[in-house]
N, C-alpha and C. Protein backbone atom coordinates (compact mmCIF):
# COMPACT_ATOMS: atom_id res chain seq x y z
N UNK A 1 -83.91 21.50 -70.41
CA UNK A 1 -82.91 20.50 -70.08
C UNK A 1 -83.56 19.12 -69.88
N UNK A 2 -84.42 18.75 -69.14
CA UNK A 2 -85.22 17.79 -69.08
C UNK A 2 -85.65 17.36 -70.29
N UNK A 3 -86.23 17.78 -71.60
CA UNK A 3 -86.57 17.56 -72.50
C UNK A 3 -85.54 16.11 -73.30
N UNK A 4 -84.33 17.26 -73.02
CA UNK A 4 -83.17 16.29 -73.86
C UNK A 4 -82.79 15.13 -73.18
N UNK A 5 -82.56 15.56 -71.99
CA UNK A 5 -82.33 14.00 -71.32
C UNK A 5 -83.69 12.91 -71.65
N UNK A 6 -84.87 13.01 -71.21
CA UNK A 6 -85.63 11.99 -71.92
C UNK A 6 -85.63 11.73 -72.81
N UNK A 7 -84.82 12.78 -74.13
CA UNK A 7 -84.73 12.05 -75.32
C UNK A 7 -83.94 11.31 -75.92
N UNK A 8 -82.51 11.71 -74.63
CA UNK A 8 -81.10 11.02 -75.12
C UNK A 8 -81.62 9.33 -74.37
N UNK A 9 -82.44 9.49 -73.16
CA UNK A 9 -82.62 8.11 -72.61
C UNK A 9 -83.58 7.42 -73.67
N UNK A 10 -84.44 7.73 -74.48
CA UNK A 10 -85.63 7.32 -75.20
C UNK A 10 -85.05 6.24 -76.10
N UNK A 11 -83.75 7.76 -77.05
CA UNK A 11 -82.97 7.36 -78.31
C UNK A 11 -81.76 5.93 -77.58
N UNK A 12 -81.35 5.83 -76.82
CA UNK A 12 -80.62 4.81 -76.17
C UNK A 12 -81.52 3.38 -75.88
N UNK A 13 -82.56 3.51 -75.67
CA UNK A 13 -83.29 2.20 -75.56
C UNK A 13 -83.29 1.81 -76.55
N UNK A 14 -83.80 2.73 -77.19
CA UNK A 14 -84.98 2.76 -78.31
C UNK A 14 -83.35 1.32 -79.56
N UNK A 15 -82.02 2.26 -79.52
CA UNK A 15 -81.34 1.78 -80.25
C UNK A 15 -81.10 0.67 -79.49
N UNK A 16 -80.67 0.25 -78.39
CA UNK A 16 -80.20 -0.54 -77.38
C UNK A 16 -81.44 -2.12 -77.84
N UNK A 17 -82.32 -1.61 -77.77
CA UNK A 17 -83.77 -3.11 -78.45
C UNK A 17 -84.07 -2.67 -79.76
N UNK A 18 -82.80 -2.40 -80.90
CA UNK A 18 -82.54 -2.48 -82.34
C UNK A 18 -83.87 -1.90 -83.04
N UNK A 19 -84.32 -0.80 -82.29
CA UNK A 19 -85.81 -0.28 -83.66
C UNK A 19 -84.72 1.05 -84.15
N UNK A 20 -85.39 1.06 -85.77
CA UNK A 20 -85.46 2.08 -86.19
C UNK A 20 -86.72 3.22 -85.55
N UNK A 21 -86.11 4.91 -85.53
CA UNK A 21 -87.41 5.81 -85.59
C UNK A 21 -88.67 5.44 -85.99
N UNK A 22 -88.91 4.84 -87.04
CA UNK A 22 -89.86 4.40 -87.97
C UNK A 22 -90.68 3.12 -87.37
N UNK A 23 -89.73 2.25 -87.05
CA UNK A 23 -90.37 1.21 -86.60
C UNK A 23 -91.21 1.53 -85.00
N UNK A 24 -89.97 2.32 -84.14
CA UNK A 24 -90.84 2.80 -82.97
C UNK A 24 -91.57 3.66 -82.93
N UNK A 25 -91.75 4.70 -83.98
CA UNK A 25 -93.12 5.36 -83.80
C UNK A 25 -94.08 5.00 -83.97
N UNK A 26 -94.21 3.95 -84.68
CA UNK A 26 -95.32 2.74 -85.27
C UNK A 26 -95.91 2.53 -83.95
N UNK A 27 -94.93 1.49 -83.29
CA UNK A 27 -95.51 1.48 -81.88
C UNK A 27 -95.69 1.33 -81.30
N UNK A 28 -95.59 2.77 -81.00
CA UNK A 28 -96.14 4.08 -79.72
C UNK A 28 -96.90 4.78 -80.03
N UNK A 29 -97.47 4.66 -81.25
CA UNK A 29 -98.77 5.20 -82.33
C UNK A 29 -98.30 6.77 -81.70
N UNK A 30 -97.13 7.53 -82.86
CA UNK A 30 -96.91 8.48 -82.68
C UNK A 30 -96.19 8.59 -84.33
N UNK A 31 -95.96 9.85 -84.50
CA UNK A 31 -95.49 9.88 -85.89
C UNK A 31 -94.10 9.90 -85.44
N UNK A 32 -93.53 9.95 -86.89
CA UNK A 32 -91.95 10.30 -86.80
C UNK A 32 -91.25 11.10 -86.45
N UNK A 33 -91.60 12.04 -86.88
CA UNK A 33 -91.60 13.37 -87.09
C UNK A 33 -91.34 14.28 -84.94
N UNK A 34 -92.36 13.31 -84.21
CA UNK A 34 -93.03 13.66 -82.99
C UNK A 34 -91.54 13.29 -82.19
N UNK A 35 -91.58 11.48 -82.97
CA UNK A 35 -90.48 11.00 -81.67
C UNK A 35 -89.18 11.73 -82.33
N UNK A 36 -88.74 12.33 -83.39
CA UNK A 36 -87.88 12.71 -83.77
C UNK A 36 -87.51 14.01 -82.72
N UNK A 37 -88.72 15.04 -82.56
CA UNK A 37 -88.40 16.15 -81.54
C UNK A 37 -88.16 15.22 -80.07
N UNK A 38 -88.73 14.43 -79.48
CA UNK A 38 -88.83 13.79 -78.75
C UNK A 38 -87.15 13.67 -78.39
N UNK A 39 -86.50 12.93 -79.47
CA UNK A 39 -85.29 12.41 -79.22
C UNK A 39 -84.11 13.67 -79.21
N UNK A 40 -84.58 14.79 -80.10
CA UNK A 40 -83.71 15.91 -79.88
C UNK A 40 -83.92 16.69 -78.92
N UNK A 41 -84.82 16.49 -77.71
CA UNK A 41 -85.03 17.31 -77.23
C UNK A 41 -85.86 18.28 -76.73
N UNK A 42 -86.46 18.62 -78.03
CA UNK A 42 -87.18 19.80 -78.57
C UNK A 42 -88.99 19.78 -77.86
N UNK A 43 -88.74 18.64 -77.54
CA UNK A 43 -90.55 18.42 -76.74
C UNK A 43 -89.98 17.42 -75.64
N UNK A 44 -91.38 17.36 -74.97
CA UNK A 44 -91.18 16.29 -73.30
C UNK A 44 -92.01 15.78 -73.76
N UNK A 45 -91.45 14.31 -73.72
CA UNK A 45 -93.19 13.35 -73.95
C UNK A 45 -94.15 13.26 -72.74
N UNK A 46 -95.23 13.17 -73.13
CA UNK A 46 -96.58 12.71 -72.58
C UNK A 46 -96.30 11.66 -71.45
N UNK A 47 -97.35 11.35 -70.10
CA UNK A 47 -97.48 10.36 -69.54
C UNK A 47 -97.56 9.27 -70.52
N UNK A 48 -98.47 9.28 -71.23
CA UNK A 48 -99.26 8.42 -72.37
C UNK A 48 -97.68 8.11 -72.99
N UNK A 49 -97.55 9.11 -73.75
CA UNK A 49 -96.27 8.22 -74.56
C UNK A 49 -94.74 7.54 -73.80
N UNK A 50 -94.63 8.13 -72.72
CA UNK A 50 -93.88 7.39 -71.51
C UNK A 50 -94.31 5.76 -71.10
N UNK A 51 -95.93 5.60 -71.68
CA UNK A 51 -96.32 4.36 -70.91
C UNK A 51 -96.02 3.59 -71.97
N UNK A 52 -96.15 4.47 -73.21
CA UNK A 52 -95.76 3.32 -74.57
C UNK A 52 -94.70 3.29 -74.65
N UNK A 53 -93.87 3.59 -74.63
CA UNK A 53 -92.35 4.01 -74.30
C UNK A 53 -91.79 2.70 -73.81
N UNK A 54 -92.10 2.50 -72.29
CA UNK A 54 -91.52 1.64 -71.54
C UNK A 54 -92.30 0.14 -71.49
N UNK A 55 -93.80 -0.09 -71.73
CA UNK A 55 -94.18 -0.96 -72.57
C UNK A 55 -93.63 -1.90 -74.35
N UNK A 56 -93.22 -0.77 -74.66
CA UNK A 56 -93.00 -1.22 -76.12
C UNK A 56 -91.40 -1.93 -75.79
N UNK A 57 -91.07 -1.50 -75.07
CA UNK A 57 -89.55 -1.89 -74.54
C UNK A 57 -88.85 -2.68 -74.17
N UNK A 58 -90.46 -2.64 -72.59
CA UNK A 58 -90.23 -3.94 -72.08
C UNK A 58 -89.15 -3.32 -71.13
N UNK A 59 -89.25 -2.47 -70.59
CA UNK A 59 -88.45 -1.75 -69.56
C UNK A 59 -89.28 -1.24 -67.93
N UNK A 60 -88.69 -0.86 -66.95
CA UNK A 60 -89.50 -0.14 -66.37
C UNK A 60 -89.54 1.16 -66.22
N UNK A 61 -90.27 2.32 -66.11
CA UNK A 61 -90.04 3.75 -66.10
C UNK A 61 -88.81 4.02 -65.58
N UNK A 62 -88.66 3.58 -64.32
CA UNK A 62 -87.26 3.85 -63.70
C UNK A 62 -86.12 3.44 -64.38
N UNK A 63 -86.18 2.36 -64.84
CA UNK A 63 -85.07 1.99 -65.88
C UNK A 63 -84.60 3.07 -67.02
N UNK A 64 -86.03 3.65 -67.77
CA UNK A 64 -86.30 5.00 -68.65
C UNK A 64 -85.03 6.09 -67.95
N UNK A 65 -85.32 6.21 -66.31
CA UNK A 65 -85.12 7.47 -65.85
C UNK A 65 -83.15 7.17 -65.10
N UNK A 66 -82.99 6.24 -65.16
CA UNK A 66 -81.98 5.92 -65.04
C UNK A 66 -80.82 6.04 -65.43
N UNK A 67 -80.76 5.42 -66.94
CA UNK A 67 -80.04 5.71 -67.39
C UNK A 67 -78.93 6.95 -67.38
N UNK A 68 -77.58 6.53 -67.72
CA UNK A 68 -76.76 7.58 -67.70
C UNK A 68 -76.59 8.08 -68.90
């Protein structure tokens, strides 16, 4: 359960500051493929990719964890 929620919050930024998958896996120096499970769910990201995450964003973690 946790998985998906970080990925539904990830995929909501992520669209919310206009990147494509492609453009944000670039980077977060992660493949596509990675943030793609990422966003379905299917994996929990990393501290590491959490820090690129909310860096690349321009957000704060809590902001990340916030979301509804």
């Amino acid at each position: 359960m946790e998985e998906l929620i970080w990925g539904r919050r990830i995929r909501a930024f992520r669209k919310l500051k206009g990147f494509t998958q492609e453009e944000f896996a670039k980077q977060i120096q992660i493949s596509v493929s990675v943030l793609g499970e990422i966003e379905r769910g299917n994996r929990i990201p990393s501290e590491d990719i959490l820090e690129n995450v909310v860096d690349t964003l321009n957000i704060s973690l809590d902001e990340l964890k916030s979301i509804k």
